[in-house]
N, C-alpha and C. Protein backbone atom coordinates (compact mmCIF):
# COMPACT_ATOMS: atom_id res chain seq x y z
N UNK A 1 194.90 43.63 124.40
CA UNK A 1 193.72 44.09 123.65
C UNK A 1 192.64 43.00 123.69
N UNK A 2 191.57 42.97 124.16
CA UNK A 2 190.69 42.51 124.17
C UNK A 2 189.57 42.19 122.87
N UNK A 3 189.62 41.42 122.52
CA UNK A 3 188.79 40.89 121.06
C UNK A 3 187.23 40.70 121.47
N UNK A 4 186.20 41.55 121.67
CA UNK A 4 184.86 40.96 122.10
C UNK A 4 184.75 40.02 121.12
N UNK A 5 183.84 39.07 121.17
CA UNK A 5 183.36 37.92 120.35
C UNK A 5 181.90 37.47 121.08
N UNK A 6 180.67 38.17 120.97
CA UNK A 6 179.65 38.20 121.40
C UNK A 6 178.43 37.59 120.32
N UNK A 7 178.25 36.44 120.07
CA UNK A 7 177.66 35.50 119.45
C UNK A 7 176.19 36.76 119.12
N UNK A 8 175.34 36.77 117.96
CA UNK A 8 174.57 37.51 117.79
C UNK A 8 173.97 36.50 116.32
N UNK A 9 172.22 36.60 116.23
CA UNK A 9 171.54 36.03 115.41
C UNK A 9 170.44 36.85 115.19
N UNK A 10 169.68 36.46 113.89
CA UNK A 10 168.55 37.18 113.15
C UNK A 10 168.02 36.11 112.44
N UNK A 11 166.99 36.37 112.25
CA UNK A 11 166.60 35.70 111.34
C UNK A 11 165.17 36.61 110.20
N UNK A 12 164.99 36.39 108.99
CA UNK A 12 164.03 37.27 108.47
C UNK A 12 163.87 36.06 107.26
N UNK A 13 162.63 37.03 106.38
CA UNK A 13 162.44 36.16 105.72
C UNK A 13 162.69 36.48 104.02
N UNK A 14 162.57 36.13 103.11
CA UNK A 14 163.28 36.56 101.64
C UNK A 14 162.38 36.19 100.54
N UNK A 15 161.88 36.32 99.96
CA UNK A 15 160.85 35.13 99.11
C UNK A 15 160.83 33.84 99.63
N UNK A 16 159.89 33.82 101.02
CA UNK A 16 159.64 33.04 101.25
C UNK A 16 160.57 31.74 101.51
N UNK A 17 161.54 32.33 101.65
CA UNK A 17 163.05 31.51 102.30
C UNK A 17 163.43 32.02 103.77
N UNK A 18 163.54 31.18 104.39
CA UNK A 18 164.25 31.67 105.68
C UNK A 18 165.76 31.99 105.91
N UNK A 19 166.08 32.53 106.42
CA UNK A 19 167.65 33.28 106.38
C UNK A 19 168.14 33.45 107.89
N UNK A 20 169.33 32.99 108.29
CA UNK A 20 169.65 33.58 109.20
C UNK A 20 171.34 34.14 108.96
N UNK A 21 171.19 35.55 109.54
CA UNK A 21 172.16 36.21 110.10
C UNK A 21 173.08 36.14 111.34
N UNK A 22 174.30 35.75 110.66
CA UNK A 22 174.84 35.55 112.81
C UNK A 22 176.15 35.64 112.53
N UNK A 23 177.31 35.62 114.32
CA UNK A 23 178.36 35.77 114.01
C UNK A 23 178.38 36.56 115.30
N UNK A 24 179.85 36.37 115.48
CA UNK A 24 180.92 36.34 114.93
C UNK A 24 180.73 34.57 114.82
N UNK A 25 181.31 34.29 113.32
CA UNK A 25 180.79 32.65 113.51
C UNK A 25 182.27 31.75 113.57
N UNK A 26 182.50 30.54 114.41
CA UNK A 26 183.54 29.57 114.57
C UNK A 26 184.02 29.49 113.05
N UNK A 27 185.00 29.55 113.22
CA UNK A 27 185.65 28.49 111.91
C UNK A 27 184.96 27.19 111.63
N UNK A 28 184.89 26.37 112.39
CA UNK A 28 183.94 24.76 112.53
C UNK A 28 182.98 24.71 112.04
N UNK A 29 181.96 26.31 112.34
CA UNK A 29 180.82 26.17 111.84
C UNK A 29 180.79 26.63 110.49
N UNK A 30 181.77 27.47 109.81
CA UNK A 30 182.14 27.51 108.75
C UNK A 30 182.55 26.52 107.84
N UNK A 31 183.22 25.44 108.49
CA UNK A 31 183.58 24.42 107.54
C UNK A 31 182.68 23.51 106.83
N UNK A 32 181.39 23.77 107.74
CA UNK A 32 179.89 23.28 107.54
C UNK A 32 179.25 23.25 106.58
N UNK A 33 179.52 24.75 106.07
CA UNK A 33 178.96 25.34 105.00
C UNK A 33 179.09 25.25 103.48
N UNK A 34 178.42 25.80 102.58
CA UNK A 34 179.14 25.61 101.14
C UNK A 34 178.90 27.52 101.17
N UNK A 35 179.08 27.95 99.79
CA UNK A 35 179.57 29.41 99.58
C UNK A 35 178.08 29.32 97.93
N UNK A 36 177.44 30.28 97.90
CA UNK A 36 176.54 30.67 96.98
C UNK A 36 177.56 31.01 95.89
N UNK A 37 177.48 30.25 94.70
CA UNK A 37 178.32 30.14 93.15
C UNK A 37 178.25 31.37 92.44
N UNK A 38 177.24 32.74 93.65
CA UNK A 38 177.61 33.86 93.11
C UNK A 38 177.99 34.93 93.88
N UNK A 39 179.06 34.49 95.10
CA UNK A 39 180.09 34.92 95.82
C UNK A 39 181.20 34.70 95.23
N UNK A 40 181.65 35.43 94.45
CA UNK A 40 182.71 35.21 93.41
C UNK A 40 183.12 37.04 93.22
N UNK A 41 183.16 38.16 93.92
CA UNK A 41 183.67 39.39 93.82
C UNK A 41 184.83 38.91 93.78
N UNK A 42 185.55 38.65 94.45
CA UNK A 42 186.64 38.73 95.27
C UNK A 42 187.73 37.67 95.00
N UNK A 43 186.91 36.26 94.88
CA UNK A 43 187.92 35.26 95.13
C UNK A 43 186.57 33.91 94.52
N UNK A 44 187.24 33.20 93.96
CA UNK A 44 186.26 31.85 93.22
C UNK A 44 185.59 31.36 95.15
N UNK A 45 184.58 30.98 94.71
CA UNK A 45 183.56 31.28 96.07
C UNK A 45 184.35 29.97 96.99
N UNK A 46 184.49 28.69 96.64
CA UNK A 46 185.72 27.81 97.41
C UNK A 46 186.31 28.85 97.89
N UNK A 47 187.24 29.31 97.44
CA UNK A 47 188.48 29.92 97.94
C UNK A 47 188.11 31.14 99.01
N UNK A 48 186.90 31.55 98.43
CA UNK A 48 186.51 32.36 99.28
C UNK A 48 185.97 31.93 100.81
N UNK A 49 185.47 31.27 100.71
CA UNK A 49 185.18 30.01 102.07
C UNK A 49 186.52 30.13 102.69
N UNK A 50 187.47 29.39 101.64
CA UNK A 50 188.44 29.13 102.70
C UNK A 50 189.14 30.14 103.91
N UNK A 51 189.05 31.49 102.91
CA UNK A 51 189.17 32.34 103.46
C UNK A 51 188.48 32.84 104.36
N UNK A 52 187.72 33.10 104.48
CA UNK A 52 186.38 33.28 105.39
C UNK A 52 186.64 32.05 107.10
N UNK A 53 186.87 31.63 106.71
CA UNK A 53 187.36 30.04 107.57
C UNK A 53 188.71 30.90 108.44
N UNK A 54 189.26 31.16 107.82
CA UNK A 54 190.78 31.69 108.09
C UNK A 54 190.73 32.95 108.97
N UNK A 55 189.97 33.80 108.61
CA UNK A 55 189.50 35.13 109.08
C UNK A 55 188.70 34.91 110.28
N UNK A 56 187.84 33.95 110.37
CA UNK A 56 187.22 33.57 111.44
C UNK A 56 188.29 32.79 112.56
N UNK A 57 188.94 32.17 112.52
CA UNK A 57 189.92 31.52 113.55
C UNK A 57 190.98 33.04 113.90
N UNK A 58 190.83 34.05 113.44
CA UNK A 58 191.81 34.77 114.17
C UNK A 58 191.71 35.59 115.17
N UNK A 59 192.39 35.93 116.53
CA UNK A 59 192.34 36.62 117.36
C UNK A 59 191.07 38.00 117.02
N UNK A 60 191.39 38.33 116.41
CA UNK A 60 190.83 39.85 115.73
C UNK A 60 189.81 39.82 114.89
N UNK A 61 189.66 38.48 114.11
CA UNK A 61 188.71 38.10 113.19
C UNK A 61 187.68 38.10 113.56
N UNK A 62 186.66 38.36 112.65
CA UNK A 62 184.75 38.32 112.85
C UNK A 62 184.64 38.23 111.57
N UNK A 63 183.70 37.29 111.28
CA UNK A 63 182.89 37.02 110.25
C UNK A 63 181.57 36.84 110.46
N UNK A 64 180.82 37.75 109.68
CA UNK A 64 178.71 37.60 109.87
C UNK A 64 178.56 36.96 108.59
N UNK A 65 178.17 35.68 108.54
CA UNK A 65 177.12 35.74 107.21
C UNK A 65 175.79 35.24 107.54
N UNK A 66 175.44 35.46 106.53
CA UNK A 66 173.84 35.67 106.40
C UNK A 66 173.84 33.89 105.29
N UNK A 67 172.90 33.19 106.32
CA UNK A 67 172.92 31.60 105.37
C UNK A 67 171.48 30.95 105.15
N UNK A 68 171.35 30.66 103.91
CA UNK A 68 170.07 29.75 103.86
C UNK A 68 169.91 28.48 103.45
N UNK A 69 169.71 27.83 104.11
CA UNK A 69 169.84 26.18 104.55
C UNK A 69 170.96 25.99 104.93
N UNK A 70 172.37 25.38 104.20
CA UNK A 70 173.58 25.22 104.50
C UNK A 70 174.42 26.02 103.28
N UNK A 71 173.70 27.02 102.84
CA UNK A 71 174.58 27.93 101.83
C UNK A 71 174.59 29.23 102.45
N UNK A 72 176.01 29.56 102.24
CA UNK A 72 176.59 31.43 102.68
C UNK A 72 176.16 32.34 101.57
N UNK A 73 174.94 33.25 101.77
CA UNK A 73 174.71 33.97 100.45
C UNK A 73 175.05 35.63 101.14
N UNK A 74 175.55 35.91 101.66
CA UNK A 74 176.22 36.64 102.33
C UNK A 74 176.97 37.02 103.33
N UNK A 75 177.87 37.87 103.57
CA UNK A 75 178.66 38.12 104.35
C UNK A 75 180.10 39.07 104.72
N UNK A 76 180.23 39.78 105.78
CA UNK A 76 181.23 40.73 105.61
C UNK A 76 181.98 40.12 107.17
N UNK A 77 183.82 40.61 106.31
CA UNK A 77 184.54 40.20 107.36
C UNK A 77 185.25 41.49 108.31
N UNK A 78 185.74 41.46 109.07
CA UNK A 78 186.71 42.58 109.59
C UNK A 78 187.98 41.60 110.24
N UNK A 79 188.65 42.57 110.25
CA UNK A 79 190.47 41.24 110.63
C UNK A 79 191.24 43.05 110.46
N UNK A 80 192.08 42.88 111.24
CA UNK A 80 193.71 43.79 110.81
C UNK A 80 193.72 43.98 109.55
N UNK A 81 194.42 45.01 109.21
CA UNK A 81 194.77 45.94 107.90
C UNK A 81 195.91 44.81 107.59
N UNK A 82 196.30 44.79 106.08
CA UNK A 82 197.30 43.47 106.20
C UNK A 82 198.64 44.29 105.93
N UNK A 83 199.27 43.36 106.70
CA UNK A 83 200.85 44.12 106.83
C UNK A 83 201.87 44.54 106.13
N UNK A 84 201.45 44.68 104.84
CA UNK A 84 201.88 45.19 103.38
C UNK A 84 201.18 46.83 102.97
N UNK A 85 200.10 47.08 103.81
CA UNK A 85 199.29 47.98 103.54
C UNK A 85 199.85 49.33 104.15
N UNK A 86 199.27 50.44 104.19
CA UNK A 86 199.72 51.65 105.00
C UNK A 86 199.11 51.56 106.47
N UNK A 87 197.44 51.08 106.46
CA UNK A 87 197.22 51.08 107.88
C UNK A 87 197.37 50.41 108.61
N UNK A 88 198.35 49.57 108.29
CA UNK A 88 199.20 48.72 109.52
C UNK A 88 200.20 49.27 110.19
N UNK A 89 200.37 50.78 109.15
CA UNK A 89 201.81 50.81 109.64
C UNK A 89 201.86 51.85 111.18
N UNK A 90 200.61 52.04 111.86
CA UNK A 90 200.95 52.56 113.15
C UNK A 90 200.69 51.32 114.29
N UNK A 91 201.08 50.34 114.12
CA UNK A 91 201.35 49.13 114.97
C UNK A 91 199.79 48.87 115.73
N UNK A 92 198.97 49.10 115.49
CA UNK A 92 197.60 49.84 116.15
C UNK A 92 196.83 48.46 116.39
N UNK A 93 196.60 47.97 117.73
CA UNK A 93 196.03 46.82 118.17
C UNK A 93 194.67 46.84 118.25
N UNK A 94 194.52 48.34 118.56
CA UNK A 94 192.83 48.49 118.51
C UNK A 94 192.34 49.00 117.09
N UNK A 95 193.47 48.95 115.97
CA UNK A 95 192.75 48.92 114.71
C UNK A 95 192.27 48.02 113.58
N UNK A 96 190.91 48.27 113.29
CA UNK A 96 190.53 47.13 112.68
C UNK A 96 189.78 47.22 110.95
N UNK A 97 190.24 46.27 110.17
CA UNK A 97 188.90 47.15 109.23
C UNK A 97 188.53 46.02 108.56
N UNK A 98 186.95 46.97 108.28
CA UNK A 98 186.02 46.07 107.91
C UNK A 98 186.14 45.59 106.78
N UNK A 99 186.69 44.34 106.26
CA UNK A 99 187.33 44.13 104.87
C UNK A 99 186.36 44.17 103.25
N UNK A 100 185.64 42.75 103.60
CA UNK A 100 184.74 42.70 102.21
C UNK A 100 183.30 42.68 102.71
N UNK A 101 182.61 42.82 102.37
CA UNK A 101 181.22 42.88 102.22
C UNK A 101 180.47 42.46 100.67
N UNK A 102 179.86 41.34 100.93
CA UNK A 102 178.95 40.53 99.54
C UNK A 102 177.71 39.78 99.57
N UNK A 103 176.84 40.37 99.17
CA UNK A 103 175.44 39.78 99.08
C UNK A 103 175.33 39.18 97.72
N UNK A 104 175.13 37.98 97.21
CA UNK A 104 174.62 36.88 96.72
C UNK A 104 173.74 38.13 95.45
N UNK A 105 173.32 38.05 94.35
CA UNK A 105 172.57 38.78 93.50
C UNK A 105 170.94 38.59 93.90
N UNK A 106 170.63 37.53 93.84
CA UNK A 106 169.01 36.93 94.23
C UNK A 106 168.93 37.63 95.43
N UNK A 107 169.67 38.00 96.39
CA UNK A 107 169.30 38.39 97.45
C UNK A 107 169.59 40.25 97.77
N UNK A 108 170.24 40.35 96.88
CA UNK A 108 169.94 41.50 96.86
C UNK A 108 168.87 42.78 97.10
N UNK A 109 168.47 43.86 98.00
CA UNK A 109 167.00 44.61 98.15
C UNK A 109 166.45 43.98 99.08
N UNK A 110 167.47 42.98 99.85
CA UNK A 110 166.46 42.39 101.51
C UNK A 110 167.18 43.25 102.60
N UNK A 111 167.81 44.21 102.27
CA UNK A 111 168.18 44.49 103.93
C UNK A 111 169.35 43.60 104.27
N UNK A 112 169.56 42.74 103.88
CA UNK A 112 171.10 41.97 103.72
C UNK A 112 172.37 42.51 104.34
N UNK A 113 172.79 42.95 103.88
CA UNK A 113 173.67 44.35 103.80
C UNK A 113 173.91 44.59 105.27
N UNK A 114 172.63 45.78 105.26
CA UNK A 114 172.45 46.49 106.49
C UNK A 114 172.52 45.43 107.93
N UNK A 115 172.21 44.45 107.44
CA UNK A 115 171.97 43.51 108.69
C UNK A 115 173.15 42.83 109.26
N UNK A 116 173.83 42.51 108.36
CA UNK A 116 175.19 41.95 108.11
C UNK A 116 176.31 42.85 108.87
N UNK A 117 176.27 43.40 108.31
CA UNK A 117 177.16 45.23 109.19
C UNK A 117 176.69 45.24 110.47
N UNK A 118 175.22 45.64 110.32
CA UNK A 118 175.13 45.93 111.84
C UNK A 118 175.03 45.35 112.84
N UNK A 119 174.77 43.90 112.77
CA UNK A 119 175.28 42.87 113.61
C UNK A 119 176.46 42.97 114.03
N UNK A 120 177.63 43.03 113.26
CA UNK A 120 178.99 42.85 113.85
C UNK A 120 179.00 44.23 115.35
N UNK A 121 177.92 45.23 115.62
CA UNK A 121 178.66 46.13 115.91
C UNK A 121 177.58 46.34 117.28
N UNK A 122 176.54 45.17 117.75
CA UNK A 122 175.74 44.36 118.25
C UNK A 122 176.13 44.72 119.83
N UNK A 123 175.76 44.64 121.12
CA UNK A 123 176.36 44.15 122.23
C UNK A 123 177.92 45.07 122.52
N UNK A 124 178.01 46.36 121.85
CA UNK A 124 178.89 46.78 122.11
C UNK A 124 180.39 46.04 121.97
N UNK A 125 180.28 45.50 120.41
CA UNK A 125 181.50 44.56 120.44
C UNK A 125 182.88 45.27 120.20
N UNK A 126 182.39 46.42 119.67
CA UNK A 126 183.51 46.91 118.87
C UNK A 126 183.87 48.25 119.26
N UNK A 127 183.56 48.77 120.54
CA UNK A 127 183.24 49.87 121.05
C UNK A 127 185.13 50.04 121.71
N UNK A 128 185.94 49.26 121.23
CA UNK A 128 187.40 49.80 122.33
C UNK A 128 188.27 49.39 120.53
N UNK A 129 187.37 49.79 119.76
CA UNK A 129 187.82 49.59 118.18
C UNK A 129 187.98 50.96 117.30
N UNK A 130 188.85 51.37 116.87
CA UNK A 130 188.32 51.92 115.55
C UNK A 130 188.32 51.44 114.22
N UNK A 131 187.14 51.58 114.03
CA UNK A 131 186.77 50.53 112.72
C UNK A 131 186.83 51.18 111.08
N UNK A 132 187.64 50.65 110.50
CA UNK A 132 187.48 51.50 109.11
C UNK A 132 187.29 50.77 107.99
N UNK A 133 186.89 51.39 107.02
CA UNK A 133 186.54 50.37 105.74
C UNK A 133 187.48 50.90 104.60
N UNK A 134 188.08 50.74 103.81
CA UNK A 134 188.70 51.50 102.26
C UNK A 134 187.46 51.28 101.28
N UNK A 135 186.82 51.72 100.37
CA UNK A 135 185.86 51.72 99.70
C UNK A 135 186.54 52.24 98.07
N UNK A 136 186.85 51.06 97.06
CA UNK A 136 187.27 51.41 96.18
C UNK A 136 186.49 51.18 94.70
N UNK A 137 186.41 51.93 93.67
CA UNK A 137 185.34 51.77 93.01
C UNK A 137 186.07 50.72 91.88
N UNK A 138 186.92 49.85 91.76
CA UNK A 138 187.33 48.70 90.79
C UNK A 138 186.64 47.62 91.83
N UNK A 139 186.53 47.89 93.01
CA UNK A 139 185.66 46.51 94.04
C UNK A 139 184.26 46.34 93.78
N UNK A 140 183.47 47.53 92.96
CA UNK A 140 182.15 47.81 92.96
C UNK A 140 181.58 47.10 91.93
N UNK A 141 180.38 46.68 92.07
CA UNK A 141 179.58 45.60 91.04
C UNK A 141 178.96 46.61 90.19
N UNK A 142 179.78 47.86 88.91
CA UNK A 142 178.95 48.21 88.57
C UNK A 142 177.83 47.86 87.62
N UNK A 143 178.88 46.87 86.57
CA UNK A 143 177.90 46.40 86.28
C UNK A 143 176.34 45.40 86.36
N UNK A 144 176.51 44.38 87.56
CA UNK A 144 175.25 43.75 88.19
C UNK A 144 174.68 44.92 88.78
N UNK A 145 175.10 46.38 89.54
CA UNK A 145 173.78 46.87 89.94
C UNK A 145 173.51 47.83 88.85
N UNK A 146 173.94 48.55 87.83
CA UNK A 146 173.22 48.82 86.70
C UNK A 146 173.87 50.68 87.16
N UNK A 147 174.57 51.03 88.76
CA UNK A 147 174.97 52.40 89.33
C UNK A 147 176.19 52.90 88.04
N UNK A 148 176.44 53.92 88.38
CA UNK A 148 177.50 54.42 88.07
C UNK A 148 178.22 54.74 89.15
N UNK A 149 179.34 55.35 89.32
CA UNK A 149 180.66 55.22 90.42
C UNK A 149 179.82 56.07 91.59
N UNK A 150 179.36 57.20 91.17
CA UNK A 150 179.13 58.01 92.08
C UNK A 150 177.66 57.48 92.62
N UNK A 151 176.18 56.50 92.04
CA UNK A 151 175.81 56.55 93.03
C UNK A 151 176.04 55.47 93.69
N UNK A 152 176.81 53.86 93.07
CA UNK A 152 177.14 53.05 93.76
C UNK A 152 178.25 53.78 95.57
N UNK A 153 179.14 54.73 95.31
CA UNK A 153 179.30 55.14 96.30
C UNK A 153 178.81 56.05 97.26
N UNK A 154 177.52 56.46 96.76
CA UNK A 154 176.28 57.06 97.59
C UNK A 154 175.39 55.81 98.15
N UNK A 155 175.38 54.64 98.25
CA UNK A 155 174.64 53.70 98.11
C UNK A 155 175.39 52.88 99.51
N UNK A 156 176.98 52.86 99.11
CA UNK A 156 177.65 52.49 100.39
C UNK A 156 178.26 53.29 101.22
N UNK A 157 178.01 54.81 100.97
CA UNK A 157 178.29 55.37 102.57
C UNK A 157 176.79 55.37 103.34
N UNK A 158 175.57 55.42 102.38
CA UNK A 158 174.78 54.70 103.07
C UNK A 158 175.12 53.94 103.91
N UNK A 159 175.07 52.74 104.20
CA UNK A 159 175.52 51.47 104.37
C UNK A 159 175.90 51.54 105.54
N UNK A 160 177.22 51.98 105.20
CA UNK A 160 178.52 52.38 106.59
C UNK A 160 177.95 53.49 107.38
N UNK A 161 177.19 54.30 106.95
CA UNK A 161 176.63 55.66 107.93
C UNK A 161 175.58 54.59 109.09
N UNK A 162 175.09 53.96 108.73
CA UNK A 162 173.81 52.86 109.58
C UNK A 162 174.95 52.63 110.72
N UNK A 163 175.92 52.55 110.72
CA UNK A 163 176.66 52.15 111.98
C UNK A 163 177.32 53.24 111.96
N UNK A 164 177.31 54.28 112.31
CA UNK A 164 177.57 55.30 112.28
C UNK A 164 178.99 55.54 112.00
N UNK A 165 179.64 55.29 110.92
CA UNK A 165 180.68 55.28 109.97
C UNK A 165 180.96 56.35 109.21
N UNK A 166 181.82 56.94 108.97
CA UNK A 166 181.60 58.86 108.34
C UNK A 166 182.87 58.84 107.71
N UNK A 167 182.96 59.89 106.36
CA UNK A 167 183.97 59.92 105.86
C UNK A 167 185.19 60.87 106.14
N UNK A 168 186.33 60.03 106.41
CA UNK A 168 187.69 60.50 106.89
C UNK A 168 188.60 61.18 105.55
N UNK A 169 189.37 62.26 105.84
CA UNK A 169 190.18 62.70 105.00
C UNK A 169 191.73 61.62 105.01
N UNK A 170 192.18 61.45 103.80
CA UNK A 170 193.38 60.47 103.91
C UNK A 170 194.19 61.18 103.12
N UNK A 171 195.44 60.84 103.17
CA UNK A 171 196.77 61.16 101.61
C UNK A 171 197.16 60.00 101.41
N UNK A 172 196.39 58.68 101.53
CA UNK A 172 196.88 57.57 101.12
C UNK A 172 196.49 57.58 99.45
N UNK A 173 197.40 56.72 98.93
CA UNK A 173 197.42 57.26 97.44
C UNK A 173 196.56 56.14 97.01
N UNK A 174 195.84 55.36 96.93
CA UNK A 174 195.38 54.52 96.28
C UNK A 174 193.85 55.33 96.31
N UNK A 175 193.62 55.43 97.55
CA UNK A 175 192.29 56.55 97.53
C UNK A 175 192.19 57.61 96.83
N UNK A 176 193.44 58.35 97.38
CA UNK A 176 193.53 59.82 96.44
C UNK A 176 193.63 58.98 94.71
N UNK A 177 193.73 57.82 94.35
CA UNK A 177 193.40 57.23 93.03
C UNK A 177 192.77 57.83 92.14
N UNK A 178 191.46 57.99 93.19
CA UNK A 178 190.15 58.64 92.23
C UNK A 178 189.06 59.10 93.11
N UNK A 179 188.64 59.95 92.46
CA UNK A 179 187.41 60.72 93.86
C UNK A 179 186.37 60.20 94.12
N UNK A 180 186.10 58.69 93.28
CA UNK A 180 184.93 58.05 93.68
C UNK A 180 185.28 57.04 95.28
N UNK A 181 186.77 56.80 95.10
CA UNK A 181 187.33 56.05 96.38
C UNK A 181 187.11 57.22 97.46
N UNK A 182 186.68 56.77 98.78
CA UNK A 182 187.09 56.83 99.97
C UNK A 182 187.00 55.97 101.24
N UNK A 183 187.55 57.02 102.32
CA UNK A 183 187.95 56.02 103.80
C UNK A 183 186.59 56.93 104.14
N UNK A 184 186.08 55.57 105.57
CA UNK A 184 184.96 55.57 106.35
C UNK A 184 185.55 54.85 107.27
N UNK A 185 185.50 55.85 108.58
CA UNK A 185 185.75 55.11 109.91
C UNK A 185 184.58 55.34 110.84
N UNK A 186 185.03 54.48 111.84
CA UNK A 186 184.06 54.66 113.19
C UNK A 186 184.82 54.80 114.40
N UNK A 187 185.15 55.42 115.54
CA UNK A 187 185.60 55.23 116.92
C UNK A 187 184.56 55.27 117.61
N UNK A 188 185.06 53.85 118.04
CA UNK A 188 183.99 53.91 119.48
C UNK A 188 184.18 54.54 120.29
N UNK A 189 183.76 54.29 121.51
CA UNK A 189 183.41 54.89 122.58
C UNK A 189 184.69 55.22 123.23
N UNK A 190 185.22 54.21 123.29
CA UNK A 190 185.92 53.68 124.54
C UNK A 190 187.48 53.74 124.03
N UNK A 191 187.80 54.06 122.91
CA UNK A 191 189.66 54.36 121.98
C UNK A 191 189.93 55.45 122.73
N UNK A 192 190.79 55.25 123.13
CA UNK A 192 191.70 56.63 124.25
C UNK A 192 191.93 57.45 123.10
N UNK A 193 192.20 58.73 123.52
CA UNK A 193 193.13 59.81 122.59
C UNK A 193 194.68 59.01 121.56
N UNK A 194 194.89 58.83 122.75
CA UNK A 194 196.31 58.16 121.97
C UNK A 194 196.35 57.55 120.67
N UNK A 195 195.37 56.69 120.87
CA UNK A 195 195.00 55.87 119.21
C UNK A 195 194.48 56.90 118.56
N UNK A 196 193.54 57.71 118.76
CA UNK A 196 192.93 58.41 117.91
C UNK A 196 193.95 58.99 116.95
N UNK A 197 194.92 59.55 117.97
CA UNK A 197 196.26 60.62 117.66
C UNK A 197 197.17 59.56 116.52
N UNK A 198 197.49 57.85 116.81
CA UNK A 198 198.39 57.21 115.97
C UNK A 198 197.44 57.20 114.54
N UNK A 199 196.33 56.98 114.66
CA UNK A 199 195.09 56.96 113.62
C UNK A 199 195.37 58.33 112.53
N UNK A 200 195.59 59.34 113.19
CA UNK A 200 195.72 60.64 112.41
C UNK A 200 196.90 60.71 111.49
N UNK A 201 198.05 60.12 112.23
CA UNK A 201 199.53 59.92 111.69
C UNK A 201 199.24 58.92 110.70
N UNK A 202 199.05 57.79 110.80
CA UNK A 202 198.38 56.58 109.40
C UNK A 202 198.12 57.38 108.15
N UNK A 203 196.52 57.99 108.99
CA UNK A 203 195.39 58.15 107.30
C UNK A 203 196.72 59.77 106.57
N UNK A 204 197.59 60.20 107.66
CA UNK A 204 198.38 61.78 106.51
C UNK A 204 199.72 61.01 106.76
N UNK A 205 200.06 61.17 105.52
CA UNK A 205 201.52 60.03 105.76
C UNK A 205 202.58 61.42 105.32
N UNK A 206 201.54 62.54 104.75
CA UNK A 206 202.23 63.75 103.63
C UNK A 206 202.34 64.83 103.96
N UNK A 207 201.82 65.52 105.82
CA UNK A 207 201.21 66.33 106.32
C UNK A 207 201.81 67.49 105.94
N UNK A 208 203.23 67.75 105.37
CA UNK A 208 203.46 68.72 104.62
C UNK A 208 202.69 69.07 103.27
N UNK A 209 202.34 68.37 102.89
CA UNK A 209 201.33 68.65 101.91
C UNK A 209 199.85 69.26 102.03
N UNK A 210 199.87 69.84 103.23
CA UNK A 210 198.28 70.02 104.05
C UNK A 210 198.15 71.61 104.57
């Protein structure tokens, strides 16, 4: 399986701050960095670095962030489903998903986001991929963006639709959770039938139930 890793940059501007967008970025050049003290969704923003660091050194790994001066005020990773999960469980080399996604609060309403995503998917990197995201509403900032469940998740299939990302039917139970959760995938171009077909077996684990 072939991992593209096709170096890609942006740059724009923010209140008058300069920003650049890039990636897939080295681990090295990650170690460079510090983490914005309000990258903290997920993991205390250190830790989150470290991670980010980790995700970037792997075969499969891509990390974009978006940095101003020598601070990460955004960024989304993609890496393998982790091997405790359900969508690992069709052994699937060309499957990938897009893990976290986090923009910094101050930076929030720049296009951030959108830029971040759609970079990774740049130069045809990801085109022998199918790419999926889980989208769960205990991950969602409702309270910093002020949404409620349903339009914070109108807000990020936005998001994921910009790379042309669409919502998949699943019987995975953490989704079926609650109806504000769902799956968003992408196949590229270039995924033979075959995967498509192990992909189908994954997201219905219950198909008697159908």
């Amino acid at each position: 399986m072939e991992h593209r890793k096709i170096p890609v940059s942006h740059t724009l501007i923010h209140n008058g701050e300069d920003i650049t967008v890039a990636g897939p970025m080295l681990p090295e050049t990650l170690e460079g960095l510090a983490m914005h003290s309000g990258l903290d969704a997920f993991r205390k923003p250190r830790e989150q670095l470290e991670a980010l660091i980790e995700i970037a050194g792997l075969p499969e790994g891509r990390v974009i962030a978006a940095v101003a001066g020598n601070i990460i005020i955004g960024y989304v990773t993609f890496h393998y489903p982790d091997e405790l999960e359900l969508w690992s469980q069709g052994g699937m080399a060309d499957l990938v998903e897009l893990g976290a996604i986090e923009v910094a609060d101050n930076y929030r309403g720049s296009g951030l986001a959108k830029l971040l995503v759609g970079s990774a998917f740049e130069e045809e990197q990801l085109e022998n991929c199918i790419v999926f995201t889980t989208e769960y509403y205990w991950h969602w900032d409702l309270k910093g963006s002020g949404l409620d469940v349903w339009a914070y998740r109108q807000m990020m299939e936005k998001l994921m639709q910009t790379v042309n990302m669409v919502w998949y039917a699943t019987d995975d139970p953490e989704i079926c959770s609650h109806p504000a959760n769902c799956l968003m995938v992408r196949i590229g171009r270039e995924v033979p039938m075959s995967s498509q077909e192990t992909f189908d077996r994954v997201r219905f684990r219950q198909r008697f139930m159908y």
